[in-house]
Protein backbone atom coordinates (compact mmCIF):
# COMPACT_ATOMS: atom_id res chain seq x y z
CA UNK A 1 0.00 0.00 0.00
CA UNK A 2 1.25 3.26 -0.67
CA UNK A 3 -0.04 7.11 -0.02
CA UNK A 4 -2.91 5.89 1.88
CA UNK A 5 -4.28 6.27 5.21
CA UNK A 6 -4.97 2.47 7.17
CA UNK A 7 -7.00 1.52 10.17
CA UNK A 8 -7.04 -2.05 11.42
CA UNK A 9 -9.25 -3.02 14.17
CA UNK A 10 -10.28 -6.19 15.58
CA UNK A 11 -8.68 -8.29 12.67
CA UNK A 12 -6.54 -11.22 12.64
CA UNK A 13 -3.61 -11.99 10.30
CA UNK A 14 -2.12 -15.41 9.92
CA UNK A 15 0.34 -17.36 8.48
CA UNK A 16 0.57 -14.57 5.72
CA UNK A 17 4.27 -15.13 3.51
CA UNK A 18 5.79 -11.83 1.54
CA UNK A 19 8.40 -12.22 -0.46
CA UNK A 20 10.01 -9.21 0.28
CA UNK A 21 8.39 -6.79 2.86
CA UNK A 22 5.86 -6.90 5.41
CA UNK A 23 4.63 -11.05 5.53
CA UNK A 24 1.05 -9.35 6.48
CA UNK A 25 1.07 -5.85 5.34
CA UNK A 26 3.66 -3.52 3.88
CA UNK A 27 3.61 0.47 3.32
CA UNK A 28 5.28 3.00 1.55
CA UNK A 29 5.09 6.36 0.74
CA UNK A 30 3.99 9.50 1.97
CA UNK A 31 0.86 9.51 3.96
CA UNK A 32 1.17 12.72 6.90
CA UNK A 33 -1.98 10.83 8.51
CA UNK A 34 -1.60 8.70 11.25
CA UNK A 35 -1.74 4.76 10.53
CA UNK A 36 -3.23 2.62 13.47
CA UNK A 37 -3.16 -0.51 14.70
CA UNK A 38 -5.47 -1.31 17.37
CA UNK A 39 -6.63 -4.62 19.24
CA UNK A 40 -5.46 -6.88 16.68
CA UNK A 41 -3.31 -10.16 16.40
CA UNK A 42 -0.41 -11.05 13.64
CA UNK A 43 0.56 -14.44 14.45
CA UNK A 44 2.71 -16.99 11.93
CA UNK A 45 3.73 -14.28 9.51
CA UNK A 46 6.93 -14.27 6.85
CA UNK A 47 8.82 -11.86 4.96
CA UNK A 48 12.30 -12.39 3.19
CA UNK A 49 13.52 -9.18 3.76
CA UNK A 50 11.82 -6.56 6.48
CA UNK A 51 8.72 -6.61 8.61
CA UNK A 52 7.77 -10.51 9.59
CA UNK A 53 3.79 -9.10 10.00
CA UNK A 54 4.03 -5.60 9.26
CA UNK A 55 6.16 -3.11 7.62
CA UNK A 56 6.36 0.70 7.50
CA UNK A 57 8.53 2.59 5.52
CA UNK A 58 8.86 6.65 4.88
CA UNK A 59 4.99 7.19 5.30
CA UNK A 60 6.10 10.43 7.48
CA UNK A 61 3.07 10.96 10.08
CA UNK A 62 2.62 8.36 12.79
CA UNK A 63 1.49 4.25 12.75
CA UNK A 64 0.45 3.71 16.44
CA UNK A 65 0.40 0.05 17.48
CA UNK A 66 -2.09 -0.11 20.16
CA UNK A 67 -3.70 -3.40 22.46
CA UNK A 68 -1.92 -5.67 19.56
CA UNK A 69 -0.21 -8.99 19.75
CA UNK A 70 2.80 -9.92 17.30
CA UNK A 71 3.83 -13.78 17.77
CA UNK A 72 5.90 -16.24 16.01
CA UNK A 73 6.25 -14.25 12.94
CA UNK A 74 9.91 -14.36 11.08
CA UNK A 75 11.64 -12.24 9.13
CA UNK A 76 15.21 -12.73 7.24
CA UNK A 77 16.07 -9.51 7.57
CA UNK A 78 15.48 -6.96 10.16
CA UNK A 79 12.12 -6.81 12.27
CA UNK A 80 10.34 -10.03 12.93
CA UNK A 81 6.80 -8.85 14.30
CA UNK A 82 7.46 -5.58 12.82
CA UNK A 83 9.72 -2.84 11.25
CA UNK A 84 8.57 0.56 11.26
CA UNK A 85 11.16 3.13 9.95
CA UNK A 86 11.28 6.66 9.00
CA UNK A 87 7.79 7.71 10.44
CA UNK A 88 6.92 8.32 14.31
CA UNK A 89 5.95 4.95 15.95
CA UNK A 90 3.85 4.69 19.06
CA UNK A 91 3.62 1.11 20.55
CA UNK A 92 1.00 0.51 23.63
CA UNK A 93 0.06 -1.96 25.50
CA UNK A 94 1.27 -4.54 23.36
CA UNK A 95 2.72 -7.93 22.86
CA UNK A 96 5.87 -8.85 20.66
CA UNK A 97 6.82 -12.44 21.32
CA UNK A 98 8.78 -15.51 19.93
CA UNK A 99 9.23 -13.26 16.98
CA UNK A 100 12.58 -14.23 15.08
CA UNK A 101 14.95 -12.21 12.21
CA UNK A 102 18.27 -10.90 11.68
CA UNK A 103 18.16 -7.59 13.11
CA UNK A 104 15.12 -6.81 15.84
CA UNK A 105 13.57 -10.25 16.48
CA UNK A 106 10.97 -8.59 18.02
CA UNK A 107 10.76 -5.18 16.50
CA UNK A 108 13.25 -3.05 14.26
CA UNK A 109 12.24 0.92 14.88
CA UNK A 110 13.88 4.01 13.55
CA UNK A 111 14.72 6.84 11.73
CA UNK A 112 12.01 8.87 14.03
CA UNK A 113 10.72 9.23 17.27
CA UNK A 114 10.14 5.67 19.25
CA UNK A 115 7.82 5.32 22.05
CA UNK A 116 7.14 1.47 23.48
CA UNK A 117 4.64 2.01 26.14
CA UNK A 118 3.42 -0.28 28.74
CA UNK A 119 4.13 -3.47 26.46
CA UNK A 120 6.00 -6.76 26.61
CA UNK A 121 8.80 -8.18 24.58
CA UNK A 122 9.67 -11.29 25.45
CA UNK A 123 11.31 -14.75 23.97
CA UNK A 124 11.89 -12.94 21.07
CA UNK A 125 15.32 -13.26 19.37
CA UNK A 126 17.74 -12.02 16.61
CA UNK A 127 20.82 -13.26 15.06
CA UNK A 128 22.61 -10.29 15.02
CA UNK A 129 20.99 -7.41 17.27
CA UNK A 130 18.41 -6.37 19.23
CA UNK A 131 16.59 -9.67 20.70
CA UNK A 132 13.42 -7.30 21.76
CA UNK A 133 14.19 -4.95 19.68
CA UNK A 134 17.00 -2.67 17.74
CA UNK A 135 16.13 1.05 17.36
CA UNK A 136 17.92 2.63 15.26
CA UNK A 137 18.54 6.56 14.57
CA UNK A 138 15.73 7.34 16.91
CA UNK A 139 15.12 11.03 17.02
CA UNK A 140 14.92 12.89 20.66
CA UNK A 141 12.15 12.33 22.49
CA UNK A 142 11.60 8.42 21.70
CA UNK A 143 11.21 6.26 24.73
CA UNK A 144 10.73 2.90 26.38
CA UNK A 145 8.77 3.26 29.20
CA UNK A 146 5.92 0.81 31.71
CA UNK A 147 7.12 -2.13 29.65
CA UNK A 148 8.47 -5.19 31.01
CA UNK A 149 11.70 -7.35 28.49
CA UNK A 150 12.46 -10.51 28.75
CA UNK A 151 13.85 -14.18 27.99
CA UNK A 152 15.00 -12.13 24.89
CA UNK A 153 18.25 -13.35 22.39
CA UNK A 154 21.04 -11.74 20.44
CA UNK A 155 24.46 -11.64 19.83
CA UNK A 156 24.42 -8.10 20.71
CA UNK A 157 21.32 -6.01 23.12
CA UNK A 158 19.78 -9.35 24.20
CA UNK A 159 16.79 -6.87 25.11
CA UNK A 160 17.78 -3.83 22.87
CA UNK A 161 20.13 -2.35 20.91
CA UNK A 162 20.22 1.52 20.75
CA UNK A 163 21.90 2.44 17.58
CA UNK A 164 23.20 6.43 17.23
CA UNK A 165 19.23 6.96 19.37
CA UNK A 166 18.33 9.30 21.56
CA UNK A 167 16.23 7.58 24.11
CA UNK A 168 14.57 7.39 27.51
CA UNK A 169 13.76 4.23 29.35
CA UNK A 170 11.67 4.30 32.88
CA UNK A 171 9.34 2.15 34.70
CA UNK A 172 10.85 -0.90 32.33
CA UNK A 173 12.20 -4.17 33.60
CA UNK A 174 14.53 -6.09 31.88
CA UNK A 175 14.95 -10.02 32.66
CA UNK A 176 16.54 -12.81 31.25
CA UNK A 177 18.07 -10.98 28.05
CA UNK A 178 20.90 -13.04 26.68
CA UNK A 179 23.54 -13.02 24.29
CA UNK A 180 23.58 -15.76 21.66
C-alpha cells in the first residue's frame, strides 16, 4: 500500500508469507496521517527481507500500534513482528513475542521518534541485534517506558540495541536478556 491512510481493528492476520516486505502488510510512501493498529493479532507471519507481520517505511506521520499482539512471525532480515522506519511509531500496551529475524527479532524501529509504552517483549530473538528490539537513529524524544523485556536473544542487546538513538527508558524491567 502506498499514499494511503490504514485503520485495522479487531482483525486477525495469519500465516501470511511476503516475499520481500511486510509477511502481512507492507507500506510505503507518503501519507502525513496517522496509521493505526489497534486490538489486533499477527501471528505466523513471513517476509524475506523486512517486517515478519508488518512493515512501514517513509509514510512520514505516525502508525500507532495499540492493544496488539505480534507472535511467532519471522523475518530474514530486520524486524520479525514488525519494522517501522522513518515515520513516528507509538507502541501501547502490546505484545511482541517468539518473533525471530536478523536484526530486531521482536521489532526493528527508527529513523524517528520511538515510544514502546506499557508493552512486553519477550522470547523474542535475533541473530545479530536487538533480541526485543533494535532502534535505530531514533530522534529525541523516543522512549521505552511501563514495559516489562524478557527471555529475549542476540548476539548483541539481548533486550535492545540503541543504535546512534536518543532515548529514555523508565518504569521498564529487563529479565533474562541473553547473548547468543
Amino acid at each position: 500500500m502506498a499514499d494511503g491512510l490504514l485503520h485495522v481493528e479487531n482483525s486477525e492476520f495469519l500465516q501470511n508469507t511476503a516475499q520481500a516486505y511486510g509477511g502481512a502488510i507492507e507500506m510505503h510512501g507518503t501519507s502525513a496521517g496517522t496509521q493505526q493498529f489497534i486490538s489486533s493479532v499477527f501471528t505466523e507471519n513471513s517476509s524475506a527481507l523486512s517486517g515478519g507481520a508488518l512493515m512501514i517505511d517513509e509514510i512520514g506521520g505516525d502508525a500507532t500500534v495499540y492493544n496488539c499482539e505480534f507472535v511467532a512471525n519471522t523475518s530474514d532480515a530486520s524486524g520479525g513482528g514488525m519494522s517501522i522506519t522513518g515515520t513516528n511509531s507509538h507502541i501501547e500496551n502490546s505484545r511482541l513475542s517468539g518473533n525471530t529475524a536478523n536484526a530486531g527479532g521482536g521489532a526493528y524501529l527508527g529513523g524517528a521518534v520511538v515510544a514502546i509504552t506499557n508493552s512486553v517483549l519477550n522470547d523474542n530473538s535475533a541473530q545479530s541485534t536487538g533480541g526485543g528490539a533494535h532502534i535505530q537513529w531514533a530522534a529525541g524524544g523516543s522512549s521505552v517506558s511501563g514495559s516489562f523485556i524478557e527471555g529475549n536473544m542476540s548476539g548483541d542487546g539481548g533486550g535492545l540495541y540503541l543504535g546512534s538513538s536518543d532515548i529514555g527508558i523508565g518504569s521498564t524491567a529487563f529479565c533474562g536478556n541473553l547473548p547468543t
